[in-house]
Protein backbone atom coordinates (compact mmCIF):
# COMPACT_ATOMS: atom_id res chain seq x y z
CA UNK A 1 -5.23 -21.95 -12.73
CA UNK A 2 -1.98 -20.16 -12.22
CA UNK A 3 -1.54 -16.53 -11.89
CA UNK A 4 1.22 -14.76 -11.07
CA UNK A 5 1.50 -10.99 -9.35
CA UNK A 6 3.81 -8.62 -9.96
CA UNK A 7 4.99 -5.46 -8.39
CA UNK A 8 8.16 -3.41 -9.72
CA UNK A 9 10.31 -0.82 -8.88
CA UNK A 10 12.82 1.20 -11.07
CA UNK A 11 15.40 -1.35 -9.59
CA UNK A 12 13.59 -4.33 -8.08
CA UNK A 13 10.76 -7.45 -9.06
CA UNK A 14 8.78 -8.26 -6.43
CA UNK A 15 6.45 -11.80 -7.55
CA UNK A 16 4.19 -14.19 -5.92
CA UNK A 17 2.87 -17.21 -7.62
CA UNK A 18 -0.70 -18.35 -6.96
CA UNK A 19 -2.80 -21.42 -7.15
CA UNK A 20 -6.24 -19.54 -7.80
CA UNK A 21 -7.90 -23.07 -7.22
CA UNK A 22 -7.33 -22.39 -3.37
CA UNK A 23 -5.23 -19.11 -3.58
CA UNK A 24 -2.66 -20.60 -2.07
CA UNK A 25 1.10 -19.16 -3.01
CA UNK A 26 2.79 -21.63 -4.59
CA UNK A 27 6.45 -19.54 -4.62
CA UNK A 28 7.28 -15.67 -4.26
CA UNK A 29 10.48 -13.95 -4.47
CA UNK A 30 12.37 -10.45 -4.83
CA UNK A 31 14.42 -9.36 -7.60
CA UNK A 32 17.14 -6.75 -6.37
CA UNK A 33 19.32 -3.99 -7.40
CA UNK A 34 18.27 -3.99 -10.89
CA UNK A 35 20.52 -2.73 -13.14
CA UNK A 36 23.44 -2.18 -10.52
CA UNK A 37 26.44 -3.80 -8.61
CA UNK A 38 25.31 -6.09 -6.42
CA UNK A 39 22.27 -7.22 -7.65
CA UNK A 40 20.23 -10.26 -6.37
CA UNK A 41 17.23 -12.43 -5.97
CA UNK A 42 15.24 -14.44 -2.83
CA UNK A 43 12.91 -16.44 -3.02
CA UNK A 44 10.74 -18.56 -0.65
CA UNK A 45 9.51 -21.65 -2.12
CA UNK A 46 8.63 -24.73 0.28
CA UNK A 47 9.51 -23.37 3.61
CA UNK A 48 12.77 -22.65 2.19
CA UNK A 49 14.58 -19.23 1.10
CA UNK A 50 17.21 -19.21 -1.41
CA UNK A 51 19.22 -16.51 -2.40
CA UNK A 52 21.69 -16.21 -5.08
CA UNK A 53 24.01 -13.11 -6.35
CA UNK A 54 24.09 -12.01 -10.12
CA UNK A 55 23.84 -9.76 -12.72
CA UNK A 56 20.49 -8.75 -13.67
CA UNK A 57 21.06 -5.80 -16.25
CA UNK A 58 17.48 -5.28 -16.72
CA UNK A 59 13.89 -6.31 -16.01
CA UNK A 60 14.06 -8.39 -18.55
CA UNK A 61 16.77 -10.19 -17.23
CA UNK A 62 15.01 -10.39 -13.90
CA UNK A 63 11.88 -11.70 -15.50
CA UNK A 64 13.78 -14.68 -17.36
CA UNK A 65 15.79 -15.82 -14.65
CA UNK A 66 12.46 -15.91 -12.78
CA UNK A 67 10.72 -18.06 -15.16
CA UNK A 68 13.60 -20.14 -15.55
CA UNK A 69 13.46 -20.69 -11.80
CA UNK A 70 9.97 -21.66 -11.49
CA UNK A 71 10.83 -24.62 -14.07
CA UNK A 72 13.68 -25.55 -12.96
CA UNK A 73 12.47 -25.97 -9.33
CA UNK A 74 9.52 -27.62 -10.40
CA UNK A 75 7.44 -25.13 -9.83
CA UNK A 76 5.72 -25.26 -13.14
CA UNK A 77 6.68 -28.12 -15.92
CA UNK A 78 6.00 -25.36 -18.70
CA UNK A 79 5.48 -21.67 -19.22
CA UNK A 80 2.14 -22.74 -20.66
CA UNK A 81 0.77 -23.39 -16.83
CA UNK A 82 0.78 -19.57 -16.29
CA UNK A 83 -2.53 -18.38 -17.46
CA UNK A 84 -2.23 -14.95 -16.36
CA UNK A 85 0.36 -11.81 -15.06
CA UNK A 86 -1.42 -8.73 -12.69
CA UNK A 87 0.70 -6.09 -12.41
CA UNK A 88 0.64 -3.84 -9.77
CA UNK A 89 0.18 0.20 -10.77
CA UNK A 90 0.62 2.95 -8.42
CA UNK A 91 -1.21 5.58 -10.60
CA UNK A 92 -4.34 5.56 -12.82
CA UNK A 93 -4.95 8.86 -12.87
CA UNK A 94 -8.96 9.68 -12.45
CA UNK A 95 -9.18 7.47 -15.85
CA UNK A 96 -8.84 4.01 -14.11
CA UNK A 97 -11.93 2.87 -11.60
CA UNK A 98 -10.95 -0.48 -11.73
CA UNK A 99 -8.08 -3.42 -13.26
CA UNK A 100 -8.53 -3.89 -17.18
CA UNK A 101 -6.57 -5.89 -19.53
CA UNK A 102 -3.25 -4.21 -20.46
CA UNK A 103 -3.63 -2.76 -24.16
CA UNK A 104 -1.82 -0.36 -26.14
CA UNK A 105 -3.83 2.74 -24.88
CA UNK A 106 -3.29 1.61 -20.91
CA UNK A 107 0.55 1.38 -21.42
CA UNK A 108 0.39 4.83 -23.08
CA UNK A 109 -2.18 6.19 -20.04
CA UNK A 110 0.36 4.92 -17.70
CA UNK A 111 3.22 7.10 -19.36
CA UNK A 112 1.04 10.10 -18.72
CA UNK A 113 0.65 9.56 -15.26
CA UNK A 114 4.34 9.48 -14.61
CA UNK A 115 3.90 12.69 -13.60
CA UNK A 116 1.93 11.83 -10.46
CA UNK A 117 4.29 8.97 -9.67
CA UNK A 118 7.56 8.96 -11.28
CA UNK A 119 9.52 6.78 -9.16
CA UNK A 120 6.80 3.77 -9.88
CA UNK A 121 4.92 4.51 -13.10
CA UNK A 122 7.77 4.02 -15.36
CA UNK A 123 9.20 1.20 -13.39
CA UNK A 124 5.71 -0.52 -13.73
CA UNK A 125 5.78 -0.11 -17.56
CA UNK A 126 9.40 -1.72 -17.42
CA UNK A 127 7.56 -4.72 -15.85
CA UNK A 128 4.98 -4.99 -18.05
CA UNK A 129 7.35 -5.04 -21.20
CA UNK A 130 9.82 -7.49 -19.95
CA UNK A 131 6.31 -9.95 -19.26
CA UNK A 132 5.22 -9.23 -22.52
CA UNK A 133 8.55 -9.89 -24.12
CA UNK A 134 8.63 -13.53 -22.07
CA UNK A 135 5.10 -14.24 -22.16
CA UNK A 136 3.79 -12.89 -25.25
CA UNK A 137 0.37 -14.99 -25.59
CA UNK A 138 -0.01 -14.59 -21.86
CA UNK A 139 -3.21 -12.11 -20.87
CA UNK A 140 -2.15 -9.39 -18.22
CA UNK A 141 -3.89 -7.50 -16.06
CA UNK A 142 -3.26 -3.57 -14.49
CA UNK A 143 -4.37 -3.00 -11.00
CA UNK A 144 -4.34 0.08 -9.86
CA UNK A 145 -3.92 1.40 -6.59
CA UNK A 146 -5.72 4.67 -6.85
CA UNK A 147 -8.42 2.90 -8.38
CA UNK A 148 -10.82 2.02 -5.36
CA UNK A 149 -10.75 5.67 -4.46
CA UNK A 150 -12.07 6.55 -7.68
CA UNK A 151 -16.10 6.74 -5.78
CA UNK A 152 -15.13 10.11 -3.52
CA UNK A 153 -17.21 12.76 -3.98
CA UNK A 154 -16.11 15.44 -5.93
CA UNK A 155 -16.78 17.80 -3.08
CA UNK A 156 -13.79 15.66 -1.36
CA UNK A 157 -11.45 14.61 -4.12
CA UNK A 158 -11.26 18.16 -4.93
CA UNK A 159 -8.91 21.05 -3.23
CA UNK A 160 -9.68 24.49 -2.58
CA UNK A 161 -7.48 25.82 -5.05
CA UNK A 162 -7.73 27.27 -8.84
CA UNK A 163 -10.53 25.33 -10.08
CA UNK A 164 -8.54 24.85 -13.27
CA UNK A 165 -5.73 23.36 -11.62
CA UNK A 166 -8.00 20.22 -11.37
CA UNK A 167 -8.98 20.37 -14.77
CA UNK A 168 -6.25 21.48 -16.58
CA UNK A 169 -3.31 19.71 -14.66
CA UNK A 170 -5.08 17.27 -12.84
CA UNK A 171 -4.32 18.55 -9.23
CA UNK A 172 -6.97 16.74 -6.90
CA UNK A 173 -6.50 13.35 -3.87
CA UNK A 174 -5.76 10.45 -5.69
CA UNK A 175 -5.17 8.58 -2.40
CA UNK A 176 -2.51 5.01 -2.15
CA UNK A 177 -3.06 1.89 -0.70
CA UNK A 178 -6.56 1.13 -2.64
CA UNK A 179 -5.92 -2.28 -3.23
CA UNK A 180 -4.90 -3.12 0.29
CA UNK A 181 -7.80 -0.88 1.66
CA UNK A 182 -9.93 -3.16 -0.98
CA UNK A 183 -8.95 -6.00 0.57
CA UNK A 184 -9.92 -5.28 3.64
CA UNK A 185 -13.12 -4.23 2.86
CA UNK A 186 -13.60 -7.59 0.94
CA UNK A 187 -12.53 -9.42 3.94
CA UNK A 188 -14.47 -7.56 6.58
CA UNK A 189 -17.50 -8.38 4.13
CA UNK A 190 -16.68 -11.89 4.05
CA UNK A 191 -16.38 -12.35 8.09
CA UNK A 192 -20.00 -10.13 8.42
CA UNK A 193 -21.59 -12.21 5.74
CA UNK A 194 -23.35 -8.42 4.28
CA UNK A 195 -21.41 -5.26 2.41
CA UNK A 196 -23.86 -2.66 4.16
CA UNK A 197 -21.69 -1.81 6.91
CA UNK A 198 -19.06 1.39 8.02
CA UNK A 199 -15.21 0.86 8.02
CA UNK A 200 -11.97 2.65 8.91
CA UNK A 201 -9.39 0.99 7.35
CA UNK A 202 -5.87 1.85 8.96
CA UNK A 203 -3.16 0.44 6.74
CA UNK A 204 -0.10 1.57 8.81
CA UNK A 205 3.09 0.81 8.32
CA UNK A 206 6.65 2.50 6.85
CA UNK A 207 3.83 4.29 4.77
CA UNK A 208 0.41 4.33 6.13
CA UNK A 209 -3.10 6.01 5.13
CA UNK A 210 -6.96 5.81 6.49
CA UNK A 211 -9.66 4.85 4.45
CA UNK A 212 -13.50 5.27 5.30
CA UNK A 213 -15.44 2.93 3.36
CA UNK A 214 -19.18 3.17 3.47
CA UNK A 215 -21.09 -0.34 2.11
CA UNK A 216 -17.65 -1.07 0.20
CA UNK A 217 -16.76 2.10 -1.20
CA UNK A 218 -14.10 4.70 -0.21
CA UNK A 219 -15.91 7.75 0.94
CA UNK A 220 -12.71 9.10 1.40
CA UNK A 221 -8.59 8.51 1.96
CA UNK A 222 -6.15 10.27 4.01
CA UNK A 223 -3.54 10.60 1.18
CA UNK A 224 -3.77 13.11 -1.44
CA UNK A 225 -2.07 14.02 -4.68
CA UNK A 226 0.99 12.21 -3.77
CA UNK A 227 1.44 9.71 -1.21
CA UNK A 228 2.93 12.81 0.48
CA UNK A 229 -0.48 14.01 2.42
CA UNK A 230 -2.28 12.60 5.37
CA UNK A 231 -0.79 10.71 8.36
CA UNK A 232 2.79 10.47 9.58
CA UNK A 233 4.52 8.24 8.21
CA UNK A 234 8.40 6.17 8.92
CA UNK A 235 10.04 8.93 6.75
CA UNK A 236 7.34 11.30 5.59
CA UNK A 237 5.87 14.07 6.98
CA UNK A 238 1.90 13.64 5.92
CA UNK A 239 -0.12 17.09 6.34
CA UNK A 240 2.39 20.27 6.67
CA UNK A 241 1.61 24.29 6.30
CA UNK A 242 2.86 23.94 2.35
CA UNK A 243 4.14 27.58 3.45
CA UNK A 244 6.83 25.55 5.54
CA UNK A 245 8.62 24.88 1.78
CA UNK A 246 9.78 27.88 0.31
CA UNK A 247 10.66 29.11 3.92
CA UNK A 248 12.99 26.38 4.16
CA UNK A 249 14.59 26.85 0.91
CA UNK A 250 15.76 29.96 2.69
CA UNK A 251 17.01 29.02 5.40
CA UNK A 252 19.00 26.38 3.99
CA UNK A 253 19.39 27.50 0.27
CA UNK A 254 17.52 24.45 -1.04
CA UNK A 255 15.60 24.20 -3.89
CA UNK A 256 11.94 23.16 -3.81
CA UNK A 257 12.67 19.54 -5.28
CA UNK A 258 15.65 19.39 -2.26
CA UNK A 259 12.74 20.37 0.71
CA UNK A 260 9.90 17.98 -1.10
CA UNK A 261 13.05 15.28 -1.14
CA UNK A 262 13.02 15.84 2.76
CA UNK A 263 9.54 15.81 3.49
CA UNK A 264 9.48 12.53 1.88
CA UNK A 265 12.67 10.62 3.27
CA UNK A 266 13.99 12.56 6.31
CA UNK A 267 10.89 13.50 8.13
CA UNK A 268 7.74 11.60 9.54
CA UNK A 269 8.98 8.98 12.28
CA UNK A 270 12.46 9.14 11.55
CA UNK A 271 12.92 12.72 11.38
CA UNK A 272 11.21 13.35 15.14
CA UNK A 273 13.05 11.13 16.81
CA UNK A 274 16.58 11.42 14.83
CA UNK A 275 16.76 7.71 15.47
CA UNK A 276 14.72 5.51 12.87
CA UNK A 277 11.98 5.00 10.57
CA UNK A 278 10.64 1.74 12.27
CA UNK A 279 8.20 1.60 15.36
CA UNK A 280 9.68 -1.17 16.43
CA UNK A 281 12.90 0.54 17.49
CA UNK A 282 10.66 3.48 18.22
CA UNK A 283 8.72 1.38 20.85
CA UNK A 284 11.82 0.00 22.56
CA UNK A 285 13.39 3.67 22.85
CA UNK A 286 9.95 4.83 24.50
CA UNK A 287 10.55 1.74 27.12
CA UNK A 288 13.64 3.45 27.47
CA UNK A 289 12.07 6.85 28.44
CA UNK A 290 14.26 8.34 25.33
CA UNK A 291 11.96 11.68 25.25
CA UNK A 292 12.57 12.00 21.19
CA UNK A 293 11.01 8.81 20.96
CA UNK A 294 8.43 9.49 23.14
CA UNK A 295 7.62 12.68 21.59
CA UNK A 296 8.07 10.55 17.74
CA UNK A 297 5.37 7.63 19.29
CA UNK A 298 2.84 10.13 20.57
CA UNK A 299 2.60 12.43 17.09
CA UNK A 300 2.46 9.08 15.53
CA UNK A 301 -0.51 7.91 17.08
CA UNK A 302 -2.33 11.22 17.59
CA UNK A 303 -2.04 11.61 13.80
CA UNK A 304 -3.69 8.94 13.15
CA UNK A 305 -6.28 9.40 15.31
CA UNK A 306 -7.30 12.15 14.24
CA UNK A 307 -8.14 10.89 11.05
CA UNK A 308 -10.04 8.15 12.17
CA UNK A 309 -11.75 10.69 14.62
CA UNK A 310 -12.69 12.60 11.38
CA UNK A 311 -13.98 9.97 9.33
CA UNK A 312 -16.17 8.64 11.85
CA UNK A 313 -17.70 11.79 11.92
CA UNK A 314 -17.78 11.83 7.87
CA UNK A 315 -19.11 7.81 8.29
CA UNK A 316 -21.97 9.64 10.90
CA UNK A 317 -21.01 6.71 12.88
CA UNK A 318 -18.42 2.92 12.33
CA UNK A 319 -19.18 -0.15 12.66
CA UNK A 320 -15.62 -1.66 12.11
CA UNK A 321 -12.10 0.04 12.78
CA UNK A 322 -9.04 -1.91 11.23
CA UNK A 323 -5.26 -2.39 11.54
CA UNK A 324 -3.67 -3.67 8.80
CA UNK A 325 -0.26 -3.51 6.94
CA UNK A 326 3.61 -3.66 8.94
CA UNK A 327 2.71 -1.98 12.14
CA UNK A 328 -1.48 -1.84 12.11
CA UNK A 329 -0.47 -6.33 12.13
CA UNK A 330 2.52 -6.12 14.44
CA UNK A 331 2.92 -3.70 16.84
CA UNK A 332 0.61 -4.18 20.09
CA UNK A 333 1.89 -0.46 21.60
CA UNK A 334 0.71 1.53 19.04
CA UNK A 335 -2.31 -0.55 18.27
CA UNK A 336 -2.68 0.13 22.06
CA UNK A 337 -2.21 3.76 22.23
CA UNK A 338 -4.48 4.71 19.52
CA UNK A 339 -7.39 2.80 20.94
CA UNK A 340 -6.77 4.42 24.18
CA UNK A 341 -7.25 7.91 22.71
CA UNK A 342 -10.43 6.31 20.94
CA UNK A 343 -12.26 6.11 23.88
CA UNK A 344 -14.33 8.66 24.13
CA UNK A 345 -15.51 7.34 20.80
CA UNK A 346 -16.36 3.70 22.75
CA UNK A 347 -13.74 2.08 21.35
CA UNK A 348 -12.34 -0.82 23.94
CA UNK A 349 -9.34 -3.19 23.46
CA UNK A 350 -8.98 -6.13 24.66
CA UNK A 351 -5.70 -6.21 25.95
CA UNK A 352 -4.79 -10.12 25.74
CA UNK A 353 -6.67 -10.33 22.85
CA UNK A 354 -4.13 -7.69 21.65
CA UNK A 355 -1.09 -9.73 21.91
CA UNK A 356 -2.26 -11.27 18.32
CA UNK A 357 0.50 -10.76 15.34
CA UNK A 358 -0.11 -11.54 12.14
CA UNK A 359 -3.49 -12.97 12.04
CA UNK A 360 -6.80 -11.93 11.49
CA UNK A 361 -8.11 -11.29 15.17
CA UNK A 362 -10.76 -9.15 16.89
CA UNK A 363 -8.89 -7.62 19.87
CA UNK A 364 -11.64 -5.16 21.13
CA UNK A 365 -13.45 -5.92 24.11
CA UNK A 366 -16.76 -7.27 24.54
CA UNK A 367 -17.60 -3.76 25.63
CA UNK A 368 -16.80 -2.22 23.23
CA UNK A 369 -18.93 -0.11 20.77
CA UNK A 370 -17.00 -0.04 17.37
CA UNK A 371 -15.29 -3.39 16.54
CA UNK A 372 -11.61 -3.07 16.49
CA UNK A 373 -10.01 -6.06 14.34
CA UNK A 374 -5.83 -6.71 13.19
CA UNK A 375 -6.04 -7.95 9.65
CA UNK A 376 -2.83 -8.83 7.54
CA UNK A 377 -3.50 -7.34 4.08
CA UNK A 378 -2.72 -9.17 0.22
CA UNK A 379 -2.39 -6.34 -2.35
CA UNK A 380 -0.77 -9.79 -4.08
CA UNK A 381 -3.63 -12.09 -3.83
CA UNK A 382 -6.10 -9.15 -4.47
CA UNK A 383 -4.26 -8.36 -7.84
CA UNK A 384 -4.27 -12.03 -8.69
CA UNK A 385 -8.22 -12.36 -7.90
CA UNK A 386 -8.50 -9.11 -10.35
CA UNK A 387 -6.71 -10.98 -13.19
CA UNK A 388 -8.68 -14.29 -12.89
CA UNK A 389 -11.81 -12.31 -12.67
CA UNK A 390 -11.34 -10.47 -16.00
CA UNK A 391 -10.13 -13.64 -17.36
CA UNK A 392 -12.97 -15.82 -16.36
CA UNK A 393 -15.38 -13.05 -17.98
CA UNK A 394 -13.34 -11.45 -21.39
């Protein structure tokens, strides 16, 4: 059976074709610069990558040049092979525990929750129509990425604030990430051969948050509200004195929007070391002795330790820690410098195992007394599982 995943932005398709028979990816691609100059597609199909410049007006452009595609490259030999489209959804709100069919009602539930995400809510609903405009006897699926974090305690999904700002407004962690932290609790579970077991999930990369799982369900998630809160990030700040904002907007006579717009693109990685956003540059400065760098790298990683520091205490103990997503798969240094501060906690790496990229690998030592693995995540393949699943059992 074929099932195709789907994650969009207000200007860009991202897709990945699956066999579900083996869950192998049969073709996957990018849609870009949706609705403006310049717009584009790539897509990787049989070791190859083609690219092509067009107009794409709309999603629904996107999505019929895409179909056309997998047809015309032989992909497919009818529309008819496609028994299913996931799409991908930021924000569910504290409605959505898990995927569901898309309805009437879901579409509408995703409006609301613009609020909470409005660069990807609407652009997700925007998806969904153009598929259902292509594919109209097609079943789709929503997966939600706030979904897995749905089984925190209230004591921790709530915030010491107003108690009616939870109820009335919905102000409360939401956490990101929870289909790539699902993964890798589904994965871990798979390699133990038993779900009864304590994780930190690390999914670091341009964004990044920490997930303790306890016997496959998040205990709790280092973002909050908005994907603003917890760790530092490439370009976000994670946890600041809120107090910080309206200080700011004196200083510089910004308005709040302006200081929130900073906190989210001009801060985190990039803003410490006035360089860039990606550790890999980051890294190479450090080897440089550039002390901005430096000083960039070592926030970095002590952010993030403390987080894992606190939910081993929350966990009362971990069995597994894990590095997933762009840098927890491919960057060795920082890998390396966090498990160095873990070891007072008995964490050991193994550093030749450590040289791994890419690939699921333990790289802690034999010594060591928490497991440390590198795991690539599949929010794609998970979202594609999801979709088969419901269809299997409507």
């Amino acid at each position: 059976m074929k099932i195709i995943s789907i994650n969009c932005g207000s200007s860009s398709l991202k897709f990945s074709l699956f066999e579900m028979q083996d869950e192998s990816v049969l073709i996957s691609g990018n849609f870009e610069r949706i609705g403006s100059d310049g717009s584009c597609y790539t897509i990787k199909y049989n070791g190859q990558k083609i690219t092509e410049e067009l107009p794409l007006e709309t999603h629904t452009d996107a999505v019929k040049i895409l179909l056309d595609k997998l047809i015309a490259l032989e992909v497919i030999r009818s529309l008819d092979e496609i028994k299913g489209v996931g799409h991908r959804i930021v924000h569910g709100g504290s409605k959505y525990s898990e995927s569901c069919f898309v309805t009437d009602q879901v579409m509408a539930d995703i409006e609301v929750f613009k609020d909470f995400a409005p660069l990807h809510n609407p652009a997700h609903l925007l998806g969904i129509k153009a598929f259902k405009e292509a594919l109209p006897d097609v079943p789709m699926v929503v997966v939600f990425d706030t979904a897995f974090h749905q089984t925190m305690d209230e004591v921790t999904y709530r915030y010491p604030v107003p108690y009616h700002w939870c109820n009335d407004y919905g102000v409360r962690k939401y956490g990101a990430h929870g289909t790539s932290h699902r993964y890798i609790a589904q994965t871990v579970r798979d390699i133990l051969k038993r779900d009864d077991f304590k994780l930190i999930s690390c999914h670091i990369g341009n964004g990044g948050s920490i997930t303790a799982i306890k016997d496959m369900k998040c205990v709790d998630t280092s973002m909050g509200f908005t994907p603003l809160a917890g760790i530092m990030m490439g370009t976000r700040s994670g946890d600041v004195d809120p107090s910080i904002i309206p200080y700011i907007m004196e200083k510089e006579g910004k308005n709040a929007s302006e200081v929130i717009d900073d906190l989210n693109k001009n801060s985190g990685v990039y803003g410490m070391s006035e360089y860039s956003h990606d550790l890999r540059d980051i890294v190479l400065k450090c080897e440089e002795g550039d002390p901005k760098a430096i000083l960039a790298r070592d926030k970095y990683v002590q952010r993030i330790v403390d987080y894992i520091a606190q939910y081993y205490v929350l966990l009362e103990g971990c069995d597994l820690i894990v590095f997933t997503a762009g840098v927890g798969e491919n960057n060795t240094a920082i890998r390396e410098e966090i498990c160095k501060k873990l070891a007072c906690l008995g964490v050991e790496l193994d550093l030749e195992k450590n040289k791994i990229r890419g690939e699921v690998a333990e790289i802690s030592s034999d010594k060591s007394k928490i497991v440390v693995y590198t795991m690539p995540t599949n929010e794609e393949l998970m979202i594609a599982r999801d979709t088969l699943n419901l269809i299997k059992n409507r």
